[in-house]
C-alpha atoms as a PDB file:
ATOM      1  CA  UNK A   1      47.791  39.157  39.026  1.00  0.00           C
ATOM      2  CA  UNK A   2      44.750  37.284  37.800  1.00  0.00           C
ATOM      3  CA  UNK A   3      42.614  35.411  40.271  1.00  0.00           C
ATOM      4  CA  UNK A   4      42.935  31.626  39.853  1.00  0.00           C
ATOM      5  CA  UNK A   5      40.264  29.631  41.550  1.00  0.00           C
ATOM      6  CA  UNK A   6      41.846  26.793  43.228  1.00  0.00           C
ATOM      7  CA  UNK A   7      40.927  23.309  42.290  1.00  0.00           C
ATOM      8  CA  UNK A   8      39.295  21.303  44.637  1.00  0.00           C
ATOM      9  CA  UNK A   9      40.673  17.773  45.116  1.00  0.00           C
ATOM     10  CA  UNK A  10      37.923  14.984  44.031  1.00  0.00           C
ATOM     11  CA  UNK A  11      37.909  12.691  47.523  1.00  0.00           C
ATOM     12  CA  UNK A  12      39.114   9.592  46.540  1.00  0.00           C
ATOM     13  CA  UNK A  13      39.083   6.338  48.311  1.00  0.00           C
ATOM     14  CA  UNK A  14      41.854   3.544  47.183  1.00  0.00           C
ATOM     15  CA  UNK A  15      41.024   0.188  47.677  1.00  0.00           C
ATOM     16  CA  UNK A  16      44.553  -1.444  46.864  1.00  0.00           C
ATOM     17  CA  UNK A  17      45.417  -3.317  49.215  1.00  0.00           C
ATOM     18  CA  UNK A  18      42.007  -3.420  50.965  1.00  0.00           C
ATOM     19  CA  UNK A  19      40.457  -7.421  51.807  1.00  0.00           C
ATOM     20  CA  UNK A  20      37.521  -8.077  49.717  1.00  0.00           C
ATOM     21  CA  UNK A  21      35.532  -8.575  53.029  1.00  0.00           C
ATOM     22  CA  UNK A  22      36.723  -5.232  54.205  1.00  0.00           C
ATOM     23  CA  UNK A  23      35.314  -3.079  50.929  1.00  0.00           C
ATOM     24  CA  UNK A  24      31.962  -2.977  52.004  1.00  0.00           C
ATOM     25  CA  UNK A  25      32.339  -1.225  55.031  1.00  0.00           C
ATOM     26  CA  UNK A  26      35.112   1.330  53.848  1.00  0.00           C
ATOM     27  CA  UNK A  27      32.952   2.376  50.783  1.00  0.00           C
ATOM     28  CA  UNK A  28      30.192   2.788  53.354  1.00  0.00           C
ATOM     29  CA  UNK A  29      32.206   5.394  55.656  1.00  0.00           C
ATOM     30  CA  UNK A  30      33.547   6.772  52.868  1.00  0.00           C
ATOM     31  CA  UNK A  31      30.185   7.885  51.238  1.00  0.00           C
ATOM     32  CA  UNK A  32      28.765   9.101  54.366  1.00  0.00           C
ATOM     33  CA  UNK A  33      31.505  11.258  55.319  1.00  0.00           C
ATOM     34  CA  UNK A  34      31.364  13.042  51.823  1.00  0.00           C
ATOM     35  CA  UNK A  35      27.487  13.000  51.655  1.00  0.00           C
ATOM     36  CA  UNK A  36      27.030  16.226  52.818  1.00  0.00           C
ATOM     37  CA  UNK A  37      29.343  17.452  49.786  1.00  0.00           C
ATOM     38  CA  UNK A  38      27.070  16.658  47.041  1.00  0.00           C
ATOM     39  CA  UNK A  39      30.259  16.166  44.989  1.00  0.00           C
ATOM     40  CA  UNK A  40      32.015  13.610  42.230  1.00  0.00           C
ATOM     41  CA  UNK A  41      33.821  11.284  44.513  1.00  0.00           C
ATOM     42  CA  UNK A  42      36.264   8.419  43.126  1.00  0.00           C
ATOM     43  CA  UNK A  43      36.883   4.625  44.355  1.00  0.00           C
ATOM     44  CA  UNK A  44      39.877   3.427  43.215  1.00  0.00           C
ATOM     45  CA  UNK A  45      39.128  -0.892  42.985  1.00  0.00           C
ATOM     46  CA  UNK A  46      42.211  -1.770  40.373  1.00  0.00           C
ATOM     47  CA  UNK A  47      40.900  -4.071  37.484  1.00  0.00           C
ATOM     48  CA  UNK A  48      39.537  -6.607  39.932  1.00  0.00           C
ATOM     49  CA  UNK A  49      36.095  -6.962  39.274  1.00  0.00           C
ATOM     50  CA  UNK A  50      34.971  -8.672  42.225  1.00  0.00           C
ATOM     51  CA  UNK A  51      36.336  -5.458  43.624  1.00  0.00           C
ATOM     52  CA  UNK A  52      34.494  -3.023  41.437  1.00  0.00           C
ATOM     53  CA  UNK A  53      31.139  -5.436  42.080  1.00  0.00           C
ATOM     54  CA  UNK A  54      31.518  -4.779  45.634  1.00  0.00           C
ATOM     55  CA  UNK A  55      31.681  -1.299  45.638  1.00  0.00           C
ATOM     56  CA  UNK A  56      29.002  -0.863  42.869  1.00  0.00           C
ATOM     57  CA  UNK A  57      27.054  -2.865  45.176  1.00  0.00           C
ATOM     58  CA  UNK A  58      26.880   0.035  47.693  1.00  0.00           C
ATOM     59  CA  UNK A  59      26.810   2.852  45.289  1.00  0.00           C
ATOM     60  CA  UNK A  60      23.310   1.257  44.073  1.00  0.00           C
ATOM     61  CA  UNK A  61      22.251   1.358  47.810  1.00  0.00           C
ATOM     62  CA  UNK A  62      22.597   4.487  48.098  1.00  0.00           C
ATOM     63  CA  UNK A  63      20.778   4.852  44.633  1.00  0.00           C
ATOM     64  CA  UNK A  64      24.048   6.959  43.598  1.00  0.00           C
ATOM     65  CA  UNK A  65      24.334   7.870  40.283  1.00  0.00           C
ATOM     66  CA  UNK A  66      28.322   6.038  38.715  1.00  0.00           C
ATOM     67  CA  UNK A  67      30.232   5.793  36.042  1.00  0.00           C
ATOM     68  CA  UNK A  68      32.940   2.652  35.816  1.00  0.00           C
ATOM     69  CA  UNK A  69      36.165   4.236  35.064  1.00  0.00           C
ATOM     70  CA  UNK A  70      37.413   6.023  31.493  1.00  0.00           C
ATOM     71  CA  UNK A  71      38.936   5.484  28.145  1.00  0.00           C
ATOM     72  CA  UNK A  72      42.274   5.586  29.396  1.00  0.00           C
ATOM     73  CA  UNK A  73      41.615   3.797  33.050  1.00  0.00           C
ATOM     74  CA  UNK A  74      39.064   1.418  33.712  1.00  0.00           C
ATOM     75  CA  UNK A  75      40.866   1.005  37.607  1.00  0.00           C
ATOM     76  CA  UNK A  76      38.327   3.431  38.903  1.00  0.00           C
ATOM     77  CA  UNK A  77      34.487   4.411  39.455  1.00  0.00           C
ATOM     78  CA  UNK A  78      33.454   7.633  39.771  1.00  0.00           C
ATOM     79  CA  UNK A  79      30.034   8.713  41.321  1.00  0.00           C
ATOM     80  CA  UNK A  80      28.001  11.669  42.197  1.00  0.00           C
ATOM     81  CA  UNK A  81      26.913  12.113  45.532  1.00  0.00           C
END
C-alpha cells in the first residue's frame, strides 16, 4: 500500500443565514481561533456584497492577505492567515 497523505480540511466559516449586524463579530472569532494555523481559511458570504464588504472589512484589519472567490464561484473569499 502506498502512503496517502490525508487532506486537511480548509476551515471554513458560512455566513448564510448569518444577520448583517452579526458578521462582524463571527468573522472576528473565526480568525482568531485559526490564527495560530497560519493556513488558507474560507468565508462563505453568498453573492451579497454588503456581506462580502463586511467581512473584507475585517480581513483588512487584520492586514490579511484575500482573494474574493473564483472563476467558477464568486460566493466565497479566501484568505491566508
Amino acid at each position: 500500500m502506498r502512503n496517502r497523505r490525508k487532506k486537511k480540511a480548509i476551515p471554513k466559516l458560512d455566513l448564510h443565514q448569518v444577520r448583517h449586524e452579526d458578521v462582524r463579530g463571527r468573522c472576528i472569532e473565526f480568525v482568531e481561533a485559526n490564527w495560530d494555523t497560519g493556513e488558507e481559511i474560507h468565508i462563505i458570504t453568498g453573492y451579497s456584497d454588503m456581506m462580502m464588504e463586511l467581512v473584507i472589512q475585517v480581513l483588512k484589519e487584520y492586514n490579511l492577505r484575500y482573494e474574493e472567490g473564483d472563476y467558477f464561484n464568486r460566493g466565497y473569499i479566501k484568505s491566508w492567515l
